[in-house]
C-alpha atoms as a PDB file:
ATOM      1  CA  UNK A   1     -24.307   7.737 -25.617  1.00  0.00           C
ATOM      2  CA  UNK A   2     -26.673   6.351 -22.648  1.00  0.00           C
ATOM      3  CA  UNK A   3     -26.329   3.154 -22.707  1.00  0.00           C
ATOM      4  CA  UNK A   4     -24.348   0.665 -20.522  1.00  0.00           C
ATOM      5  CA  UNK A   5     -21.150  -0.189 -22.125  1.00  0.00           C
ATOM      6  CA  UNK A   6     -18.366  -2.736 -22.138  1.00  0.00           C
ATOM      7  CA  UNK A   7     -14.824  -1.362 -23.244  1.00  0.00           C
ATOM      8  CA  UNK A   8     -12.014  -3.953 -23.368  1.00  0.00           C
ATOM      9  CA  UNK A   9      -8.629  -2.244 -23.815  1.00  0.00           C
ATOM     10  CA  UNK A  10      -6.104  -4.443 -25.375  1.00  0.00           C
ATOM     11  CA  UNK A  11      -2.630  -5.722 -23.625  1.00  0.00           C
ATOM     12  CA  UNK A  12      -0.865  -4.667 -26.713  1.00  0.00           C
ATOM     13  CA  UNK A  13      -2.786  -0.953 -26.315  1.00  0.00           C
ATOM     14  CA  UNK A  14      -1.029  -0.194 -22.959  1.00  0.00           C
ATOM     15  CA  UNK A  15       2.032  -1.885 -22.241  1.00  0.00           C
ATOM     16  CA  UNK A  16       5.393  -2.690 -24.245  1.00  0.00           C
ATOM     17  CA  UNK A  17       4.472  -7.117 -24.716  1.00  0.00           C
ATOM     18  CA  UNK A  18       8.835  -7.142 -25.958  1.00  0.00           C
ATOM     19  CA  UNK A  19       9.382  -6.489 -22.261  1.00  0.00           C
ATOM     20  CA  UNK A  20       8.372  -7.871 -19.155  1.00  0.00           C
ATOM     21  CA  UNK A  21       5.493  -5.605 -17.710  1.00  0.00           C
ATOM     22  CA  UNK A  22       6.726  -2.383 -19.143  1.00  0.00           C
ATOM     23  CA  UNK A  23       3.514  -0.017 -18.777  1.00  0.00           C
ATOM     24  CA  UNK A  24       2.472   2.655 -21.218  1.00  0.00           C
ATOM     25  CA  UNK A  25       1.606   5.880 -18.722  1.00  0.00           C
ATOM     26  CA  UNK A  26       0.925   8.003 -21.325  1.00  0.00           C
ATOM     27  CA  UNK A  27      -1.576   5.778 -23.456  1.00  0.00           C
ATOM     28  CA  UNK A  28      -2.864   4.865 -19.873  1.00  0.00           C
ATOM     29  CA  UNK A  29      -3.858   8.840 -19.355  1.00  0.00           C
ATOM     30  CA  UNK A  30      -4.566   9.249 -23.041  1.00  0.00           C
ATOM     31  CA  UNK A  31      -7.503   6.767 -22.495  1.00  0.00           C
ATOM     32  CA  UNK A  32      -8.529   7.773 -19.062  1.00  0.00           C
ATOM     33  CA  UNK A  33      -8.984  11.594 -20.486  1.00  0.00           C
ATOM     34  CA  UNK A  34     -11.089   9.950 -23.663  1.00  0.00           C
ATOM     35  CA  UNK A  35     -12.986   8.010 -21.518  1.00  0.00           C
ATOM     36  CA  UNK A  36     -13.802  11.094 -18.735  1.00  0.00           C
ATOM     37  CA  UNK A  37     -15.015  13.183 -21.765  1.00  0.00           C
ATOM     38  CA  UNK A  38     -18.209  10.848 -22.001  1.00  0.00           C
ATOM     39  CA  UNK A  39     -19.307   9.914 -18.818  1.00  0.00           C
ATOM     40  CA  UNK A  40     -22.943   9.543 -17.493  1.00  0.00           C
ATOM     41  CA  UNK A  41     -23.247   6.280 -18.804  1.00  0.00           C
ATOM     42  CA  UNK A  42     -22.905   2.566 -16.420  1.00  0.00           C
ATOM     43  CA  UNK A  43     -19.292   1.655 -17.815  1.00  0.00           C
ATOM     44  CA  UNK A  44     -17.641  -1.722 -16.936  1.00  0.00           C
ATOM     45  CA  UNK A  45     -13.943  -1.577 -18.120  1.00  0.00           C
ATOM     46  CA  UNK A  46     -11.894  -4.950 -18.820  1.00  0.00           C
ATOM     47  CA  UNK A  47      -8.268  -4.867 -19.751  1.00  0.00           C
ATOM     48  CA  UNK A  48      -5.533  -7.174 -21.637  1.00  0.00           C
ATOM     49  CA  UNK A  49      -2.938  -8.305 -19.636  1.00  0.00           C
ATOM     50  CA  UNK A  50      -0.212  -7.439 -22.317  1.00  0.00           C
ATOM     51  CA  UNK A  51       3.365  -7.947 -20.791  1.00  0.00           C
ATOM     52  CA  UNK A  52       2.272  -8.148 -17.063  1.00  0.00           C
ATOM     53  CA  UNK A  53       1.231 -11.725 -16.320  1.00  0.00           C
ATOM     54  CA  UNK A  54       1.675 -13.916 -19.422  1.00  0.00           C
ATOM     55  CA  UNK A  55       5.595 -14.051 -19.318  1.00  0.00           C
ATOM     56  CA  UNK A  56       4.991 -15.364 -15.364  1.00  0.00           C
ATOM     57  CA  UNK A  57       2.223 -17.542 -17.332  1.00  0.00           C
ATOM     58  CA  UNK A  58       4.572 -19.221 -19.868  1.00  0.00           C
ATOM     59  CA  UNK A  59       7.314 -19.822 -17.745  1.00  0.00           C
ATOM     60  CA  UNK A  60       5.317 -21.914 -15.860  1.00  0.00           C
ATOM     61  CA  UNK A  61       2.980 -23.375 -17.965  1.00  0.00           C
ATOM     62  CA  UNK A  62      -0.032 -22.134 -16.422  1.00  0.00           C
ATOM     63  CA  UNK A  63      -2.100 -22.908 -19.864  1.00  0.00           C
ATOM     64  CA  UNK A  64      -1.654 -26.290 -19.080  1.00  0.00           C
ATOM     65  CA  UNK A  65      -2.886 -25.750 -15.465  1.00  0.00           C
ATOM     66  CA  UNK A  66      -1.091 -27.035 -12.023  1.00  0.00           C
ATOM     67  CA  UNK A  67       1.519 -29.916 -11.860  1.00  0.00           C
ATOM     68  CA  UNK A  68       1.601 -31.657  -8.920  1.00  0.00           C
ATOM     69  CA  UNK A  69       5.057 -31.032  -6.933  1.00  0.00           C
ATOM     70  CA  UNK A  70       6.406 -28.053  -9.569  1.00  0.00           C
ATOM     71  CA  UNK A  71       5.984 -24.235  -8.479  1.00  0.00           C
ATOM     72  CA  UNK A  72       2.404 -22.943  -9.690  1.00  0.00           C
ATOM     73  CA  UNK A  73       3.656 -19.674 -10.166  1.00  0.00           C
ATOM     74  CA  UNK A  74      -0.166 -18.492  -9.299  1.00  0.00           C
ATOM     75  CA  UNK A  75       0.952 -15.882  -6.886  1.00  0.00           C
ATOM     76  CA  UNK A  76       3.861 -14.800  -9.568  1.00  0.00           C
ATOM     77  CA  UNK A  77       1.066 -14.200 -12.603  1.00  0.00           C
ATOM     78  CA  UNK A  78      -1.536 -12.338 -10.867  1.00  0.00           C
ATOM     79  CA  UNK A  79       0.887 -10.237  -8.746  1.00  0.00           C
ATOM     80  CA  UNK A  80       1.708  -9.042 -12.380  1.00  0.00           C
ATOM     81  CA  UNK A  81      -1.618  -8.511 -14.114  1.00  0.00           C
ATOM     82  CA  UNK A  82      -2.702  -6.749 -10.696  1.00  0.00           C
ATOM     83  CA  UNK A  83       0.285  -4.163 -11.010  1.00  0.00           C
ATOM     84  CA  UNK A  84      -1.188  -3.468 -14.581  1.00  0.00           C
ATOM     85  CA  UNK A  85      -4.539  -3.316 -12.670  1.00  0.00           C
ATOM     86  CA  UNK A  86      -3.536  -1.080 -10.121  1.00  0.00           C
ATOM     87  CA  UNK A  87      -1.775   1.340 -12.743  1.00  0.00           C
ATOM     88  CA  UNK A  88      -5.244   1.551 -15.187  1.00  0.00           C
ATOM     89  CA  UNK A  89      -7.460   2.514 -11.737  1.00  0.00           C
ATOM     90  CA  UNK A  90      -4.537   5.247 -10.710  1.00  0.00           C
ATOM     91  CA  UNK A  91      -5.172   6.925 -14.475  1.00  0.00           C
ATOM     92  CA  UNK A  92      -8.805   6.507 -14.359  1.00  0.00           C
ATOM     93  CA  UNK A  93      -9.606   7.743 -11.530  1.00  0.00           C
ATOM     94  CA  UNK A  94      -6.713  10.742 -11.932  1.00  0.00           C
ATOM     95  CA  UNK A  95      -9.349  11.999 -14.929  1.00  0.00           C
ATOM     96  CA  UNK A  96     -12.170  11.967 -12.525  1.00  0.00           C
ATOM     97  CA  UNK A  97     -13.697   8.372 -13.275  1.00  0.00           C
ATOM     98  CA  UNK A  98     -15.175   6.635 -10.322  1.00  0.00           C
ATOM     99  CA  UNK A  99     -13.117   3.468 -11.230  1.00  0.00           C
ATOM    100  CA  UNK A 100     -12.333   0.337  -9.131  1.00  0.00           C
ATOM    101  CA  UNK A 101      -9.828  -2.584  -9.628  1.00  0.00           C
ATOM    102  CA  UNK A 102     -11.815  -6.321  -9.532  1.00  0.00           C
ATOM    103  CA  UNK A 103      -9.587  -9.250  -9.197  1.00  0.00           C
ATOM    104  CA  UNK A 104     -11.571 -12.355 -11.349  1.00  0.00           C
ATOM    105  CA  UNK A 105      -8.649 -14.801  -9.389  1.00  0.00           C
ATOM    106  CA  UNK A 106     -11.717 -13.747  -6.566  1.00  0.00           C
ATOM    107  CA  UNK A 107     -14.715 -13.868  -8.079  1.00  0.00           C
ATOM    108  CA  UNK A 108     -14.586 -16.745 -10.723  1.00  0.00           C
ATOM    109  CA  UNK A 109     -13.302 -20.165 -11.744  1.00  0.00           C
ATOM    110  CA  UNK A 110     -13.072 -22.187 -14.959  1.00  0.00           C
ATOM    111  CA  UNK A 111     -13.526 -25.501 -15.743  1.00  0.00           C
ATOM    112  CA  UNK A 112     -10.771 -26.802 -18.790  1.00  0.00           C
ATOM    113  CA  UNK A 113     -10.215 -23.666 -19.463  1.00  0.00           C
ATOM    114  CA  UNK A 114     -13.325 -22.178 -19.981  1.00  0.00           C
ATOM    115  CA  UNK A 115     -15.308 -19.736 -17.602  1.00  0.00           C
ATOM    116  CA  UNK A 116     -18.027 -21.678 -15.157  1.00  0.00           C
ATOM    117  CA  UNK A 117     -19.114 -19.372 -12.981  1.00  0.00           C
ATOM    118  CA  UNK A 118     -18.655 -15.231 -12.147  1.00  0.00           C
ATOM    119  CA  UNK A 119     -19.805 -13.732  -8.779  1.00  0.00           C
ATOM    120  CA  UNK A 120     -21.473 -10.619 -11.084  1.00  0.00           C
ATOM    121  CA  UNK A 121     -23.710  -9.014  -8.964  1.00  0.00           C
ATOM    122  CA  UNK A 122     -21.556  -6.634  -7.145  1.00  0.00           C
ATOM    123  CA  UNK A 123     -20.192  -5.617 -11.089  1.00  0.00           C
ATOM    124  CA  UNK A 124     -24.079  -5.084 -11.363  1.00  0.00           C
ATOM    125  CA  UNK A 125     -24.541  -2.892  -8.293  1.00  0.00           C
ATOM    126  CA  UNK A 126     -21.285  -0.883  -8.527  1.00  0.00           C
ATOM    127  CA  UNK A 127     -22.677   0.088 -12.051  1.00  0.00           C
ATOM    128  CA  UNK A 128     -25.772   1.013 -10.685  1.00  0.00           C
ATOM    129  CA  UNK A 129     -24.293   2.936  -8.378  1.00  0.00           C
ATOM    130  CA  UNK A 130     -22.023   5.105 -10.834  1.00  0.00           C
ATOM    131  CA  UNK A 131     -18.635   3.155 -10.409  1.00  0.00           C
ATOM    132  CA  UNK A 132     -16.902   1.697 -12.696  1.00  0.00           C
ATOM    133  CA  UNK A 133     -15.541  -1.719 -12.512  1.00  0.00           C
ATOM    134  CA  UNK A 134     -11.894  -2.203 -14.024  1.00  0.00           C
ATOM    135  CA  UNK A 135     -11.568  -6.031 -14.446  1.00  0.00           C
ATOM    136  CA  UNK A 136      -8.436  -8.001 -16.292  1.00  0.00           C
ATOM    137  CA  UNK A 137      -7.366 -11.306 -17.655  1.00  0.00           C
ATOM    138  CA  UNK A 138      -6.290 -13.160 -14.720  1.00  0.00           C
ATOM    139  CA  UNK A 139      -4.892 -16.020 -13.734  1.00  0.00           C
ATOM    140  CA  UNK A 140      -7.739 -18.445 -12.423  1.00  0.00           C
ATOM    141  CA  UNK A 141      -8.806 -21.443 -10.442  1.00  0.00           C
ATOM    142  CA  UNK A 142     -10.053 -24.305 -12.722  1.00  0.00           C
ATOM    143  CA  UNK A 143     -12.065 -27.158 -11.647  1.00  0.00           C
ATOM    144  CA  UNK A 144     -10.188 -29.860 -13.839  1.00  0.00           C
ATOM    145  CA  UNK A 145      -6.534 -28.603 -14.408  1.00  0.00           C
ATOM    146  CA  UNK A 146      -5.933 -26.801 -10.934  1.00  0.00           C
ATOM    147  CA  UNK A 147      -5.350 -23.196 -12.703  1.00  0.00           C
ATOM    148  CA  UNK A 148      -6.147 -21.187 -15.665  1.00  0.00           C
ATOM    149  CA  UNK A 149      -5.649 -18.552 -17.984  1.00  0.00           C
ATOM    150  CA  UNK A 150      -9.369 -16.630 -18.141  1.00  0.00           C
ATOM    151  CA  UNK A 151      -8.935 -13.778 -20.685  1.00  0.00           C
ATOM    152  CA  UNK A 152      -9.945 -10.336 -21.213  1.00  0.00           C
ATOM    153  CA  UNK A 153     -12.197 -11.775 -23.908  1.00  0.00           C
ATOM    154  CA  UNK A 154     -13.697 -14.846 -22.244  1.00  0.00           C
ATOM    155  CA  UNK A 155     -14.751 -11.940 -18.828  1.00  0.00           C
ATOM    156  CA  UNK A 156     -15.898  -9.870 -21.595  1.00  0.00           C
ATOM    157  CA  UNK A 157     -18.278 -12.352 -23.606  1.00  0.00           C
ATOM    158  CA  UNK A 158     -19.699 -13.507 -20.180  1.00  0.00           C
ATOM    159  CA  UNK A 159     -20.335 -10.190 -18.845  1.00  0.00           C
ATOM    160  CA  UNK A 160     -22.082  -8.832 -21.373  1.00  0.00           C
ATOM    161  CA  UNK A 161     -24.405 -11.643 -21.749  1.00  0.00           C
ATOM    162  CA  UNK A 162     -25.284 -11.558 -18.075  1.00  0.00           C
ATOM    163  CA  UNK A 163     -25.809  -8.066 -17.468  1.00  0.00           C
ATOM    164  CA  UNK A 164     -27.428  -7.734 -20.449  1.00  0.00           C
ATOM    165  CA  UNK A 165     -25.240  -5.141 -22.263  1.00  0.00           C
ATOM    166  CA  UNK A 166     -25.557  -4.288 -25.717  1.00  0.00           C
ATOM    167  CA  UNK A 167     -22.528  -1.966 -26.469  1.00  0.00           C
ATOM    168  CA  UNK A 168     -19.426  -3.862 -26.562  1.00  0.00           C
ATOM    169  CA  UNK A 169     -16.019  -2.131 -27.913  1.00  0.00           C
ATOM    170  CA  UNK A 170     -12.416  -3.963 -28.312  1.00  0.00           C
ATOM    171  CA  UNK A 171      -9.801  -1.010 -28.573  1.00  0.00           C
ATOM    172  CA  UNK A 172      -6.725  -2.470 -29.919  1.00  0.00           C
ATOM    173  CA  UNK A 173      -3.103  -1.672 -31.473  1.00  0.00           C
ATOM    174  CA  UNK A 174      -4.995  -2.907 -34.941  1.00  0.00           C
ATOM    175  CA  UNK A 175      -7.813  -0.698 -36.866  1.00  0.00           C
ATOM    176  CA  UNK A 176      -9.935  -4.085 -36.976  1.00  0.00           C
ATOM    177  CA  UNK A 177      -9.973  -7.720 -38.449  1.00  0.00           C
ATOM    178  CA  UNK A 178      -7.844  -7.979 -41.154  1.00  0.00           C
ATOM    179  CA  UNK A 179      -7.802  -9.765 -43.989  1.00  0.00           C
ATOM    180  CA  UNK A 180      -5.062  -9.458 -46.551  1.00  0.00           C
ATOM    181  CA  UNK A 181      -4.107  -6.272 -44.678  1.00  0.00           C
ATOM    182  CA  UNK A 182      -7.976  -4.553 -45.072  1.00  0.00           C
ATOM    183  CA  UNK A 183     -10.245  -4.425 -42.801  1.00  0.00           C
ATOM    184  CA  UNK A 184     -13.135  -6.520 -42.500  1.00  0.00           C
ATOM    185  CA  UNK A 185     -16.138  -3.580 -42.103  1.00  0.00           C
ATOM    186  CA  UNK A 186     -18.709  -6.672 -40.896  1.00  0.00           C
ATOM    187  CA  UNK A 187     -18.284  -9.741 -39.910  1.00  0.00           C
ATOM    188  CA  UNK A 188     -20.369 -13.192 -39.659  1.00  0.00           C
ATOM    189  CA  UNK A 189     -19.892 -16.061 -38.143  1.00  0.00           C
ATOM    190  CA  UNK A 190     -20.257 -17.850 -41.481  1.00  0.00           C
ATOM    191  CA  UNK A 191     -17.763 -15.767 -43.037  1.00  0.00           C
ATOM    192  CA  UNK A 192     -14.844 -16.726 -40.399  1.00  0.00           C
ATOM    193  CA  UNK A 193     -14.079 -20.623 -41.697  1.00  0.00           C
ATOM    194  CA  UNK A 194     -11.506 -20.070 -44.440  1.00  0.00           C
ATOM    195  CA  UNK A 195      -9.870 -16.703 -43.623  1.00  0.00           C
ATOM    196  CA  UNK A 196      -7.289 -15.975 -43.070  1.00  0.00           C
ATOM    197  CA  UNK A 197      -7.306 -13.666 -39.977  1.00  0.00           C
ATOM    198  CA  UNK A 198      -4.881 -11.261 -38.937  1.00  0.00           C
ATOM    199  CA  UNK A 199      -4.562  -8.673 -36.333  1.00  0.00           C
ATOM    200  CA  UNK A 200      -1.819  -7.836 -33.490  1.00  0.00           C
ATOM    201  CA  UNK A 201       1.806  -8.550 -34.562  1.00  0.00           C
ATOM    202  CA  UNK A 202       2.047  -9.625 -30.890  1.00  0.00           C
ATOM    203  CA  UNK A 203       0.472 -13.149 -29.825  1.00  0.00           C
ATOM    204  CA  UNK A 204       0.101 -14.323 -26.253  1.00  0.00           C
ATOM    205  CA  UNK A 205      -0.963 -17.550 -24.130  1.00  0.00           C
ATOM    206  CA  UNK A 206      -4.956 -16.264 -24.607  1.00  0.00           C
ATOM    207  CA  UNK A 207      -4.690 -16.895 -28.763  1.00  0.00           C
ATOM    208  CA  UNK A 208      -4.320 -13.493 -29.826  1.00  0.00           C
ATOM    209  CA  UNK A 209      -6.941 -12.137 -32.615  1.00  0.00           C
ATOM    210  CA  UNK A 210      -8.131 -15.409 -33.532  1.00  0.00           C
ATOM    211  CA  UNK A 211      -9.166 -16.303 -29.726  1.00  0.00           C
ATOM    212  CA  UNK A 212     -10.586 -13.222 -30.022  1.00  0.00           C
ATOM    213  CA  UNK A 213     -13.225 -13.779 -32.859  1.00  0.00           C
ATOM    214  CA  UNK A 214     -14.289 -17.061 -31.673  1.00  0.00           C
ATOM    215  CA  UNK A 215     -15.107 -15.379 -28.415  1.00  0.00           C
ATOM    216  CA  UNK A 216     -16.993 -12.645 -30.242  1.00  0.00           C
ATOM    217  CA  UNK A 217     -18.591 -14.761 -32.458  1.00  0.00           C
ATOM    218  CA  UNK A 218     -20.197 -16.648 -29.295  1.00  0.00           C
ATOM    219  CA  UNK A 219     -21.250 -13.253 -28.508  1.00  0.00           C
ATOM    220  CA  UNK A 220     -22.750 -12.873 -31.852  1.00  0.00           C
ATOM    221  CA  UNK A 221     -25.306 -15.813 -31.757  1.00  0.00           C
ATOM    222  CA  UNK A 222     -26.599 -13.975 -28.320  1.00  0.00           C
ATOM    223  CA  UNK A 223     -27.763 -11.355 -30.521  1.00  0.00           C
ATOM    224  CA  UNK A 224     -25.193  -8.825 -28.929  1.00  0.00           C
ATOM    225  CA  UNK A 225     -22.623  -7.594 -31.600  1.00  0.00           C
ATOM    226  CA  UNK A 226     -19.030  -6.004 -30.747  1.00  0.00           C
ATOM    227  CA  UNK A 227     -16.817  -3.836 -32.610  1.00  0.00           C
ATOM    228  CA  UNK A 228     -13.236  -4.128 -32.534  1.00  0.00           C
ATOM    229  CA  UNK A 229     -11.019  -0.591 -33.844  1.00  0.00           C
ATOM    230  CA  UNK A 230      -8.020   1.166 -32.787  1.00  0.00           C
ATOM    231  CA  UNK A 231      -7.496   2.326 -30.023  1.00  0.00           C
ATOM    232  CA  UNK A 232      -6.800   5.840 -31.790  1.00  0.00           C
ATOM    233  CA  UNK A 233     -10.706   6.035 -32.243  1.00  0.00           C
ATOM    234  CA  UNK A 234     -12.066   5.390 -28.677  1.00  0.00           C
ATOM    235  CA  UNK A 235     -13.904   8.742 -28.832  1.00  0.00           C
ATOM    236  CA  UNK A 236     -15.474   7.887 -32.024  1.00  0.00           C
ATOM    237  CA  UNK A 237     -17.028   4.312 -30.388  1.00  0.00           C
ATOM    238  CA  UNK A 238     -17.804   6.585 -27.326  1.00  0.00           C
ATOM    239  CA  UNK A 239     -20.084   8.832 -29.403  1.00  0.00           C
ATOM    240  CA  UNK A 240     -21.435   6.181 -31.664  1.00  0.00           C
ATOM    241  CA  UNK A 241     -19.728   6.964 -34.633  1.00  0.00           C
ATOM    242  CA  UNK A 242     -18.073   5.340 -37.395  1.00  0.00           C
ATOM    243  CA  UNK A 243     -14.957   4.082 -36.095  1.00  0.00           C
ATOM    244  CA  UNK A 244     -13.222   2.724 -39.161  1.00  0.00           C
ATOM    245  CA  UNK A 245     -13.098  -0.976 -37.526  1.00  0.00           C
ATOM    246  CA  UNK A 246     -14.961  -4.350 -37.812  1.00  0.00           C
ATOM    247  CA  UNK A 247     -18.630  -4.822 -36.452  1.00  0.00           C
ATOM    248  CA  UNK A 248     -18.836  -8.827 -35.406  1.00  0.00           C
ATOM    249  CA  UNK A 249     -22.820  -9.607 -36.075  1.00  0.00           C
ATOM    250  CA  UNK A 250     -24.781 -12.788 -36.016  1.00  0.00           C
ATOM    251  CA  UNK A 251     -25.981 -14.319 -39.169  1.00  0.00           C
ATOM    252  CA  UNK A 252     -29.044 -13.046 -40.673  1.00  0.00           C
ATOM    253  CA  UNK A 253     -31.927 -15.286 -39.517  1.00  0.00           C
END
């Protein structure tokens, strides 16, 4: 495929999330080897923070954002997603990928919680220029609570409505959106109120698969759809071939 793409790789995918920043190597070089088998393409890679970052997030509350006169815990949080960071680069770029870590704690703030503003354009000319960006939820400034939890989803959503890319793949440790344990081959935003969605056995301080859809679904009504499958068939998103997951369209018009 020749067209610009945006992979997120779930926390769940490649690290242990029952202990405290415990990094999978081997699905890390797994990846990185799928990944070098189709390059030629601009690729911007964004990555789950799994079990680096949101134990350092929970313990101190960072979802909330800053308390005045309690430790912030800022420098803790990112210190951890960055080691995650750090370890995704190493494998890329050990398969022959051109890849570089980008801190969003540097290039964007919230505002409650949401995402207000992303310094893109140096995403937009390392792309054009045949790296590949490796972004990551991140611990944030916000503009009303002080700090923030900006996830893999939220960067994801963002980016690929201001860069303009229309190939957007979730690989996760779930073969899709489930829904009394099948998976959901298409879904609409007007399908989503009333069921009951499943996904990861794992949950974190970003909302887990249901976070996920309503970020997708924003996607959606931009005309850009996403498709969410398991990691286990990154080669078959890669080439543009069925990949067994869930497709997340806009309503008809």
């Amino acid at each position: 495929m020749s067209e610009a793409t945006i992979l997120k790789i779930g926390g769940s995918v490649i690290t242990d999330k029952t202990k405290d920043c415990t990094i999978d190597h081997g699905q890390l070089t797994w990846i990185a080897g799928a990944l070098a088998r189709h390059q030629g393409a601009p690729l911007l890679v964004i990555h789950g923070a799994g079990s680096c970052g949101h134990p350092e997030a929970r313990r101190y509350g960072l979802e909330r954002g800053l308390v005045p006169g309690e430790p912030c815990g800022i420098y803790e949080t990112h210190r951890s997603v960055a080691r995650l960071n750090e370890a995704v680069v190493g494998e890329l770029r050990a398969a022959g990928i051109e890849a570089i870590g980008i801190s969003p704690l540097a290039i964007s703030c919230t505002e409650a919680g949401r995402l207000k503003s992303l310094e893109y354009r140096p995403l937009q000319l390392m792309m054009t220029a045949g790296l590949v960006p490796v972004l990551h939820g991140d611990v944030v400034m916000d503009l009303e609570r002080g700090a923030a939890i900006l996830s893999g989803d939220q960067l994801l959503v963002h980016l690929a409505s201001l860069l303009h890319i229309r190939r957007v793949g979730l690989a996760t440790d779930v073969p899709g959106v489930l829904h009394q344990g099948s998976v959901i081959p298409i879904l609409r935003s007007s399908m989503v109120s009333g069921l009951a969605i499943t996904g990861s056995r794992n949950t974190d301080v970003t909302g887990g698969m249901e976070g996920k859809i309503q970020e997708l679904i924003r996607l959606a009504s931009h005309g850009i759809e996403s498709h969410i499958f398991h990691v286990s068939r990154l080669e078959d998103f890669m080439k543009g071939r069925a990949h067994g997951g869930t497709t997340i369209q806009g309503d008809p018009s």
